[in-house]
Protein backbone atom coordinates (compact mmCIF):
# COMPACT_ATOMS: atom_id res chain seq x y z
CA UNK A 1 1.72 -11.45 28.32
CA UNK A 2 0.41 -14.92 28.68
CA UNK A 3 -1.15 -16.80 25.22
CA UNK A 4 -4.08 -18.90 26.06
CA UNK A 5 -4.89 -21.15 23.17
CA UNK A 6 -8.32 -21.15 22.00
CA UNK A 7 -8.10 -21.84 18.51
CA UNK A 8 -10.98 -24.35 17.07
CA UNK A 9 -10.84 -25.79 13.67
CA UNK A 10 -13.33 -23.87 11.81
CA UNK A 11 -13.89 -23.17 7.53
CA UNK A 12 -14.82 -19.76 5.77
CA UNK A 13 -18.68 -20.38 6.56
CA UNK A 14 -18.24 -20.48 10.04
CA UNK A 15 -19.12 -17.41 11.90
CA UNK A 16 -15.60 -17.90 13.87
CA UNK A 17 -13.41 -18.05 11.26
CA UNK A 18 -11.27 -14.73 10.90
CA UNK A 19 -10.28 -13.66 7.58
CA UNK A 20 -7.22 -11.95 6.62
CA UNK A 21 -8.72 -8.92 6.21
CA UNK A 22 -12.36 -7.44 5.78
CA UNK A 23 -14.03 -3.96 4.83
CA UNK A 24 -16.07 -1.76 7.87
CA UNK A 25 -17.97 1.27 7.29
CA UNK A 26 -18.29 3.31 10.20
CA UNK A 27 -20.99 6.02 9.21
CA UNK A 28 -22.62 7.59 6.69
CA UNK A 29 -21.72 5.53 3.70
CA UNK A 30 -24.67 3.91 2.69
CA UNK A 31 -26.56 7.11 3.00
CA UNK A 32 -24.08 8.69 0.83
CA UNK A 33 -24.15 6.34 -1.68
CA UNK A 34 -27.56 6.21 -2.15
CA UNK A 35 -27.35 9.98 -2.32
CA UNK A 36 -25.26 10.12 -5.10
CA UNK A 37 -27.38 7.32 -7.04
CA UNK A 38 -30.31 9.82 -6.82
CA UNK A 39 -28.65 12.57 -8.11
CA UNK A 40 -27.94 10.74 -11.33
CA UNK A 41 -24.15 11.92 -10.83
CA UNK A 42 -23.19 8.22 -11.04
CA UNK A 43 -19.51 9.16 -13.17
CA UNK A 44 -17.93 12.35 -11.71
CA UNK A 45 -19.97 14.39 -9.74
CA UNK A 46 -19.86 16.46 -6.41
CA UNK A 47 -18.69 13.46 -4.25
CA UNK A 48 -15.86 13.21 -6.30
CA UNK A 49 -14.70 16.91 -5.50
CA UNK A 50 -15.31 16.70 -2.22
CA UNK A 51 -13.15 13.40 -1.69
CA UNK A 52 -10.54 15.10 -3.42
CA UNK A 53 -11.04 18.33 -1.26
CA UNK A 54 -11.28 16.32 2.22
CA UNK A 55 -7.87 14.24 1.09
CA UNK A 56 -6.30 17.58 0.69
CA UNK A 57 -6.94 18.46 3.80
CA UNK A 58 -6.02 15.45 5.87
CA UNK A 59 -2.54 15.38 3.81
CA UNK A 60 -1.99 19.04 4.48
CA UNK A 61 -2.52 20.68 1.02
CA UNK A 62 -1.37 19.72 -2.31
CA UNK A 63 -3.35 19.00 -5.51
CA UNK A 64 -4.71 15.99 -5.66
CA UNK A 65 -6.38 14.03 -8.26
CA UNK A 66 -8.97 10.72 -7.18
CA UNK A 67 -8.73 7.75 -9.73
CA UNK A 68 -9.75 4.19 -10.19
CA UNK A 69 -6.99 2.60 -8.64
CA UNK A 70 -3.74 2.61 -7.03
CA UNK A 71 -2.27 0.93 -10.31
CA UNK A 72 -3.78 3.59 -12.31
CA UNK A 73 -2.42 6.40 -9.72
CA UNK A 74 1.12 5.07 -10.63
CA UNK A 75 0.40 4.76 -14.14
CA UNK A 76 -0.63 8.43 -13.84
CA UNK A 77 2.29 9.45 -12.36
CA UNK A 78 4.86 7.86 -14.54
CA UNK A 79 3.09 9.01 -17.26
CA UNK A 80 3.20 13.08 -16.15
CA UNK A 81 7.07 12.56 -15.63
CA UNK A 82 7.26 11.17 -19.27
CA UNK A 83 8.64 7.27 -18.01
CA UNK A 84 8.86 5.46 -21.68
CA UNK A 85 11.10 3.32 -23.79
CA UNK A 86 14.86 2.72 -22.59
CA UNK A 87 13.97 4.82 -19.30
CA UNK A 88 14.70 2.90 -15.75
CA UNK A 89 12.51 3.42 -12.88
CA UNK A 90 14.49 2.28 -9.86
CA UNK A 91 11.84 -0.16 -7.17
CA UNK A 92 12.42 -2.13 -4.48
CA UNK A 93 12.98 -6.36 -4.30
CA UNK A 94 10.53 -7.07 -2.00
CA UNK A 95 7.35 -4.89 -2.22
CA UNK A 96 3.98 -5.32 -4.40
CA UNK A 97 5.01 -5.21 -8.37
CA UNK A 98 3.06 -2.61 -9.71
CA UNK A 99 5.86 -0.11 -9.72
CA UNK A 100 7.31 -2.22 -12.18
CA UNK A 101 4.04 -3.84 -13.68
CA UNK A 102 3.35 -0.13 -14.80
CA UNK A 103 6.88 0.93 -16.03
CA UNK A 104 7.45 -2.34 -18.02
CA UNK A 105 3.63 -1.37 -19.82
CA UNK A 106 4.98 1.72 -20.82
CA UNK A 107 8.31 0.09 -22.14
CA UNK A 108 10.75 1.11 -19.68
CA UNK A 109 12.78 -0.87 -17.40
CA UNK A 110 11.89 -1.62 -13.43
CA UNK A 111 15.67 -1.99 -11.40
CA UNK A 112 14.93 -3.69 -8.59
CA UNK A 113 17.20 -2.43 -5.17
CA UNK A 114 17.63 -4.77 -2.58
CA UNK A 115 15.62 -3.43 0.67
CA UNK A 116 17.02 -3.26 4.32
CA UNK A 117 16.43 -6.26 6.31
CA UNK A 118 14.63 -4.63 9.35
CA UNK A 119 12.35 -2.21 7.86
CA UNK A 120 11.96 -4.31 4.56
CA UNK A 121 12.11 -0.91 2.64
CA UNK A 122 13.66 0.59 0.31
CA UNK A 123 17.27 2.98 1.40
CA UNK A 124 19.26 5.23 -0.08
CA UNK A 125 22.60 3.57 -0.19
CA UNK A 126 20.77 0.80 -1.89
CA UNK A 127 19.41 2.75 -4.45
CA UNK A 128 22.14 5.33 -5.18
CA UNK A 129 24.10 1.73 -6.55
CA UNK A 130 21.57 1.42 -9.50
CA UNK A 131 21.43 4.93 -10.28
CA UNK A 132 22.44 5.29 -14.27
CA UNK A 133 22.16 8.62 -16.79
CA UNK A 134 18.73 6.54 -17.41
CA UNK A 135 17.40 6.55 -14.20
CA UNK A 136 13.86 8.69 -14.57
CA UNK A 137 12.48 7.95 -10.71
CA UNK A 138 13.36 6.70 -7.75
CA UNK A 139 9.97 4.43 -6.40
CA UNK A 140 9.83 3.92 -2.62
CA UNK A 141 6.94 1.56 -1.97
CA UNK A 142 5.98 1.99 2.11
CA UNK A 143 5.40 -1.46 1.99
CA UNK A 144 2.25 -3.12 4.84
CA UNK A 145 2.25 0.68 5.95
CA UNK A 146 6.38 1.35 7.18
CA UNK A 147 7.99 4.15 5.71
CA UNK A 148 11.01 3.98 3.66
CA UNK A 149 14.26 5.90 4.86
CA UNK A 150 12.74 9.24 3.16
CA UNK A 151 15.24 11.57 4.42
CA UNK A 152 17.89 9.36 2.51
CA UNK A 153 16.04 9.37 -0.28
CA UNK A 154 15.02 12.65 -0.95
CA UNK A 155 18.65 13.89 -0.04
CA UNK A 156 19.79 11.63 -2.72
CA UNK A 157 17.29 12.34 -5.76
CA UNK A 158 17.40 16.08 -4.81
CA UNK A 159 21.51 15.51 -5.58
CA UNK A 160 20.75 13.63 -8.82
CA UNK A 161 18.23 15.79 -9.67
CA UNK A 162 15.94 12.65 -9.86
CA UNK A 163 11.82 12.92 -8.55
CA UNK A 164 10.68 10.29 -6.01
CA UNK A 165 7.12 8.76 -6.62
CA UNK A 166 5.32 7.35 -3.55
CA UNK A 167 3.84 4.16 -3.63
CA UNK A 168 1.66 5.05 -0.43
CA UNK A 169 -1.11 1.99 -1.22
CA UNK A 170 -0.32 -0.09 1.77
CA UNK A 171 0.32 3.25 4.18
CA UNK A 172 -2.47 6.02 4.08
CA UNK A 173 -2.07 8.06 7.20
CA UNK A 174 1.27 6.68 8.08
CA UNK A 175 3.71 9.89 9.12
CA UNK A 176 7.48 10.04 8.76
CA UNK A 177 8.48 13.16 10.62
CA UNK A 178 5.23 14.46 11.35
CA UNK A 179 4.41 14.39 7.41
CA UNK A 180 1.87 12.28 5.59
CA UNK A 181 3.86 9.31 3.78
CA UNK A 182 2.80 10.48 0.35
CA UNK A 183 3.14 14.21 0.67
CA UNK A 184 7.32 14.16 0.48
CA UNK A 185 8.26 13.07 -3.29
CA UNK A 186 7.51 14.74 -6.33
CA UNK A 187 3.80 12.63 -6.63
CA UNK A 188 2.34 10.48 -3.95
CA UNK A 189 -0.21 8.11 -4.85
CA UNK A 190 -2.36 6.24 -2.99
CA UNK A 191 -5.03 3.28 -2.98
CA UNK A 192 -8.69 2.67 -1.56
CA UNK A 193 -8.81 -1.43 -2.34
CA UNK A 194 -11.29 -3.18 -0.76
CA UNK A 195 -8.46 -3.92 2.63
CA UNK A 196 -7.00 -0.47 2.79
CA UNK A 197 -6.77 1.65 5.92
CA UNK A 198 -9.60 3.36 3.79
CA UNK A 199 -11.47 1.94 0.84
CA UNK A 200 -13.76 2.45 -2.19
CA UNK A 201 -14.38 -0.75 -3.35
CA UNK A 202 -11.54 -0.05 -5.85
CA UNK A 203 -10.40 3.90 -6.11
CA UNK A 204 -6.73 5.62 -5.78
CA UNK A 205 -5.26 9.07 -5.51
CA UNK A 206 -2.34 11.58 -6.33
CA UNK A 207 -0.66 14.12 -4.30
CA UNK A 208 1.84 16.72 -6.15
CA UNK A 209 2.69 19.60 -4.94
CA UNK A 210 3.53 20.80 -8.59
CA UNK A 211 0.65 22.39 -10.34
CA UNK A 212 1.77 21.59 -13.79
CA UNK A 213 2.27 17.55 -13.08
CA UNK A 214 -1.16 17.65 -11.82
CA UNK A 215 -2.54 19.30 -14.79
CA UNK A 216 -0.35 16.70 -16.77
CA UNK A 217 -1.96 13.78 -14.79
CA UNK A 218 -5.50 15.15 -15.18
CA UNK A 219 -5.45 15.01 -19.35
CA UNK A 220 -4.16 11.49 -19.02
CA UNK A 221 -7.23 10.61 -16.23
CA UNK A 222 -9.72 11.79 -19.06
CA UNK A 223 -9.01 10.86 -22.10
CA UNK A 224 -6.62 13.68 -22.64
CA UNK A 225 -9.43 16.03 -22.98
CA UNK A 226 -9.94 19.96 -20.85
CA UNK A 227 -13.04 19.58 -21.49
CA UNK A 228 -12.97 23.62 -22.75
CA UNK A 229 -14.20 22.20 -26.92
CA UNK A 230 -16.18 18.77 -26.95
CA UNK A 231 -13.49 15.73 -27.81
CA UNK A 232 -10.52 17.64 -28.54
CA UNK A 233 -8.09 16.08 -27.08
CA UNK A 234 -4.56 17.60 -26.08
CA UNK A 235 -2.55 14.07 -25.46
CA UNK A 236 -3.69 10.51 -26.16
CA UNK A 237 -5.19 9.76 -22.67
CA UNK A 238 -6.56 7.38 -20.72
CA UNK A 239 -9.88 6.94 -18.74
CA UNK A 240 -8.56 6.47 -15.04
CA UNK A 241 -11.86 8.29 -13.50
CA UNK A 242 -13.00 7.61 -9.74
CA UNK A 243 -16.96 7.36 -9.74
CA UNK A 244 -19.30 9.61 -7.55
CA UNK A 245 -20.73 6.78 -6.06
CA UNK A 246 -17.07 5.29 -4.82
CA UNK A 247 -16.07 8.74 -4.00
CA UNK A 248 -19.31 8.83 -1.84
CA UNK A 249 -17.68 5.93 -0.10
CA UNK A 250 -14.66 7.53 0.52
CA UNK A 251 -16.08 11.03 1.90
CA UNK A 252 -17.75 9.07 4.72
CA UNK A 253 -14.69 6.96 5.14
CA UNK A 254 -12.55 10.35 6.05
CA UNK A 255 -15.38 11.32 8.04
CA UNK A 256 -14.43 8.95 10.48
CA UNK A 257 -10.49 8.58 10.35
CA UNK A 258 -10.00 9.16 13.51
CA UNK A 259 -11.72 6.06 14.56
CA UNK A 260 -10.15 3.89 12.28
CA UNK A 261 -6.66 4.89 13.31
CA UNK A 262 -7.34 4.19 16.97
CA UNK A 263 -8.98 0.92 16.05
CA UNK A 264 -5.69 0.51 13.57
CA UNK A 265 -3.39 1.19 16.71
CA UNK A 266 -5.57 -0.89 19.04
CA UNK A 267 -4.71 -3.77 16.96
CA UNK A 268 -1.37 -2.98 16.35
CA UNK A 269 -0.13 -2.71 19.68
CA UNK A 270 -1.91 -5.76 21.01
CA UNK A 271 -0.36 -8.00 18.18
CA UNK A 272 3.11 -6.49 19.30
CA UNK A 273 2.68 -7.61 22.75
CA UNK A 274 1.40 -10.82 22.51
CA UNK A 275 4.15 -11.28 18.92
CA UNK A 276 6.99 -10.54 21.22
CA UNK A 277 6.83 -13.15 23.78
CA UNK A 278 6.86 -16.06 20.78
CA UNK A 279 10.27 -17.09 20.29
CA UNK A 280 10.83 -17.54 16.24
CA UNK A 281 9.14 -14.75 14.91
CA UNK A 282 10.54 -11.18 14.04
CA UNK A 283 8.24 -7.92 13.47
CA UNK A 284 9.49 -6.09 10.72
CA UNK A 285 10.94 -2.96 12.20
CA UNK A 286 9.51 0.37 12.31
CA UNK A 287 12.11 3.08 10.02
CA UNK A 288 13.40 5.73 12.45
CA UNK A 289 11.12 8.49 12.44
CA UNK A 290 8.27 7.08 11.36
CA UNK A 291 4.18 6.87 12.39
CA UNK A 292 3.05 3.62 11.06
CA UNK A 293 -0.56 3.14 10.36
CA UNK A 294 -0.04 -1.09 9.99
CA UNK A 295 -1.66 -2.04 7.20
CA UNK A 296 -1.15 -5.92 7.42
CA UNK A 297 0.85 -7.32 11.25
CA UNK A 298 4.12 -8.73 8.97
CA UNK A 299 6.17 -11.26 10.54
CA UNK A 300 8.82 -12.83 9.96
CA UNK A 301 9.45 -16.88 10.73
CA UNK A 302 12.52 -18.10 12.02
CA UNK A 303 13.17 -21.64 10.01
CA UNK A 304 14.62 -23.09 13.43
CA UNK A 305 11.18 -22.31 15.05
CA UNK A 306 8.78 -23.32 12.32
CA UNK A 307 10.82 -26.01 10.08
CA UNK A 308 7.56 -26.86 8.38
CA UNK A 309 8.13 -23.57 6.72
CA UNK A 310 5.99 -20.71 5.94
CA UNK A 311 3.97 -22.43 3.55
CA UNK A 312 3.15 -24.90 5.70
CA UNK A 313 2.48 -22.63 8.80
CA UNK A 314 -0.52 -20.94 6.81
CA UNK A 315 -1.87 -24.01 5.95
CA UNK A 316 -1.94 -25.12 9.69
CA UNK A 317 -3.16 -21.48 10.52
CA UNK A 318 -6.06 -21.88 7.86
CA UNK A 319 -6.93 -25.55 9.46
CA UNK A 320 -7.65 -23.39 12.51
CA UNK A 321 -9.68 -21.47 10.66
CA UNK A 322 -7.46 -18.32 10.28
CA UNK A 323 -6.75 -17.06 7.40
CA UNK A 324 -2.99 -15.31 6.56
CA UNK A 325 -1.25 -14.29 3.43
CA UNK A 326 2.39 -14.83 2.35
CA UNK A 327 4.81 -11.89 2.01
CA UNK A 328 5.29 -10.47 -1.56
CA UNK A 329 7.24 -12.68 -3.88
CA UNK A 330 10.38 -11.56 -5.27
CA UNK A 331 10.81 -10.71 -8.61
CA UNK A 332 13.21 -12.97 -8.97
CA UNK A 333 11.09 -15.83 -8.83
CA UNK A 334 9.30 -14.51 -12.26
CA UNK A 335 12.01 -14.59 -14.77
CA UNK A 336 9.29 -14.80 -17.43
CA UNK A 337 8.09 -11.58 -16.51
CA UNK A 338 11.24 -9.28 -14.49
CA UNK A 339 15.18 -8.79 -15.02
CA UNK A 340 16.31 -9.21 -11.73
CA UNK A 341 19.57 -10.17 -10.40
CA UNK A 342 20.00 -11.84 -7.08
CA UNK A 343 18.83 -9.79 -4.06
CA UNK A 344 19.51 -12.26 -1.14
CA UNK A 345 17.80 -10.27 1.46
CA UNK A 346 14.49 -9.70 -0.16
CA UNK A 347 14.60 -13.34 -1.14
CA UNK A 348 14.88 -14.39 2.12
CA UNK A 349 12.14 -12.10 3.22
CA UNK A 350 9.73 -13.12 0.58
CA UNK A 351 10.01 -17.11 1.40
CA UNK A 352 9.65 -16.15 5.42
CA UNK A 353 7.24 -13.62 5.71
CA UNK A 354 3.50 -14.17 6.81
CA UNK A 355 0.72 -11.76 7.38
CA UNK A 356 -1.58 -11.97 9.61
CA UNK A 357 -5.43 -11.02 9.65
CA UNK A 358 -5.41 -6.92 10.47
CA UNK A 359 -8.27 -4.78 10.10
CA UNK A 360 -10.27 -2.00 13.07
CA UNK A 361 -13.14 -4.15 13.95
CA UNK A 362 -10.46 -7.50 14.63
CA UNK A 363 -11.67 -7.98 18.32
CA UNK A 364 -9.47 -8.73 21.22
CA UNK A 365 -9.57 -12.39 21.68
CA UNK A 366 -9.74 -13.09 18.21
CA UNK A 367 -6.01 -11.30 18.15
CA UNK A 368 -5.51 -13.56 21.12
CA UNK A 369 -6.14 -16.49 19.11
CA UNK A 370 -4.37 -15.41 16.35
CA UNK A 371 -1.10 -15.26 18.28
CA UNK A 372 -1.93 -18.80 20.41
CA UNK A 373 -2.29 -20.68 17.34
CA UNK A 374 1.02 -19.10 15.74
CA UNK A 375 3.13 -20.07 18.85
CA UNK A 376 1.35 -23.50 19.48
CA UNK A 377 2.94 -24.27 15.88
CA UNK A 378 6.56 -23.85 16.84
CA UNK A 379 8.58 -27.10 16.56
């Protein structure tokens, strides 16, 4: 397909520039906030149930449990499976750190496993070479809304006897399968920022399918309290709580999925045609067997093709007035903060990778542009 360039200079206040990403609401959200402002349920309340109910659904079943955020989803999780001091959590190189942002808070140690080139997720093989006798998960992040090599996975924590948390933030309503990425590992857990496929402002969620971790994870979301006696409280707990008006948000959000998928794959599959006909960039590569819902179009630049460098690219992309993001950085990089040895793949990722703007209401030409502007920067 031919690229027509049409890119002008623009900044942020210009009506033309395109951000990287941006929040729609397709429905009934404002009325359903505003509904659960005058009810004076403004903590928990029946939005909050219903989200929770609605999310059950679309993931098949499960008990689920809404929160604040992603972060505190995982923090939930590790939590119920008793992660602490001298434990190792094993998480990929090249992914978003909060898989090992929470583990090293709660004193245990994040192993990073390099991630396969293509897919830029996490494997088996890779991770079966850091498993120890103080291995307490396995944490495959479906990093920009891929799905890691689950069947690999699974089969290999099943053998160890190890459970598998899902880092689903970046891929609600991807499938691997025909399953919701999420609903496979001993807890899912999921995140409503402000860019996700769905959002609440802030907000997360967890999918078990054991009733007892979900109980677990429910003390820790309030304070550690049932809520049976006033303040007694069974476990020193945490206040992770989703409110009634976010959860409001989210209800109308799943009210309209269907929309936002086909607006999600509209997008998608016009950045793939236009992306392939540029020589120097590389898609990251879709795991066999899975459904992708793309959170973020992830490419990566071929030095030979853009010698400026990635760096360099976005700042020549954002002169154009489009904004992009870099690919995750590798932990590496942060000595100060991770133990990581050298992971040469996810390295090379993390310096090459850009991100392009992605979001349902990105319109046609603006995609068009998008794509003229990255080729008309190839050396």
């Amino acid at each position: 397909m031919q690229l027509h360039p049409t890119a002008r200079s623009r900044s942020m206040a210009d009506p033309r520039f395109i951000p990287w990403a941006k929040p729609d609401f397709w429905g009934k959200e404002q009325e359903y906030v505003v509904e659960a402002l005058t009810s004076t349920w403004i903590s928990g309340g029946p939005f909050v149930d219903r989200f929770e109910r609605d999310f059950a659904a679309f993931c098949g079943g499960g008990h689920v449990l809404a929160c604040s955020n992603g972060t505190s989803a995982l923090h939930m999780a590790y939590l119920a499976l008793g992660i602490g001091a001298g434990d190792e959590v094993v998480v990929p190189g090249f992914a978003f750190l909060a898989v090992a942002n929470i583990a090293l808070q709660l004193g245990a140690e994040p192993v990073f496993a390099e991630v396969d080139p293509g897919t830029w997720c996490l494997c088996a093989g890779a991770v079966e070479a850091h498993i120890s006798p103080r291995t307490k998960a396995i944490v495959p992040v479906h990093t920009y809304g891929n799905v890691c090599d689950m069947d690999g996975i699974l089969e290999l924590a099943g053998r160890r006897g190890i459970p598998v948390v899902e880092d689903t933030a970046e891929a609600f309503a991807s499938r691997y399968g025909g399953r919701v990425a999420g609903t496979m590992g001993t807890i899912g857990t999921f995140s409503f920022q402000a860019t996700k496929t769905i959002t609440t402002g802030e907000g997360g969620m967890v999918v078990t399918a054991d009733e007892r971790l979900r109980d677990v994870m429910a003390l820790y979301r309030s304070h550690g309290m049932l809520r049976k006696v006033f303040y007694w409280h069974e476990l020193a707990g945490h206040n992770f709580r989703l409110t009634n008006m976010q959860a409001a948000l989210g209800v109308a959000q799943l009210e309209r999925i269907d929309t936002i998928l086909a607006e999600r794959r509209r997008v998608r599959e016009l950045y793939e045609s236009y992306l392939d006909a540029i020589d120097g960039v590389t898609r990251q590569q879709v795991t066999a067997k899975a459904e992708p819902v793309v959170w973020t179009m992830a490419l990566k630049l071929d030095p030979r093709a853009y010698p400026q460098g990635r760096d360099s690219v976005m700042a020549q992309m954002r002169d154009a007035g489009i904004e992009t993001r870099p690919g995750f950085r590798a932990p590496r990089q942060m000595p100060h903060i991770y133990r990581c040895p050298p992971l040469p793949i996810s390295e090379d990722i993390s310096r090459q990778v850009i991100c392009l703007p992605t979001y349902p209401t990105l319109q046609n030409d603006e995609i068009q542009c998008i794509c003229a502007t990255l080729a008309g920067l190839r050396k």
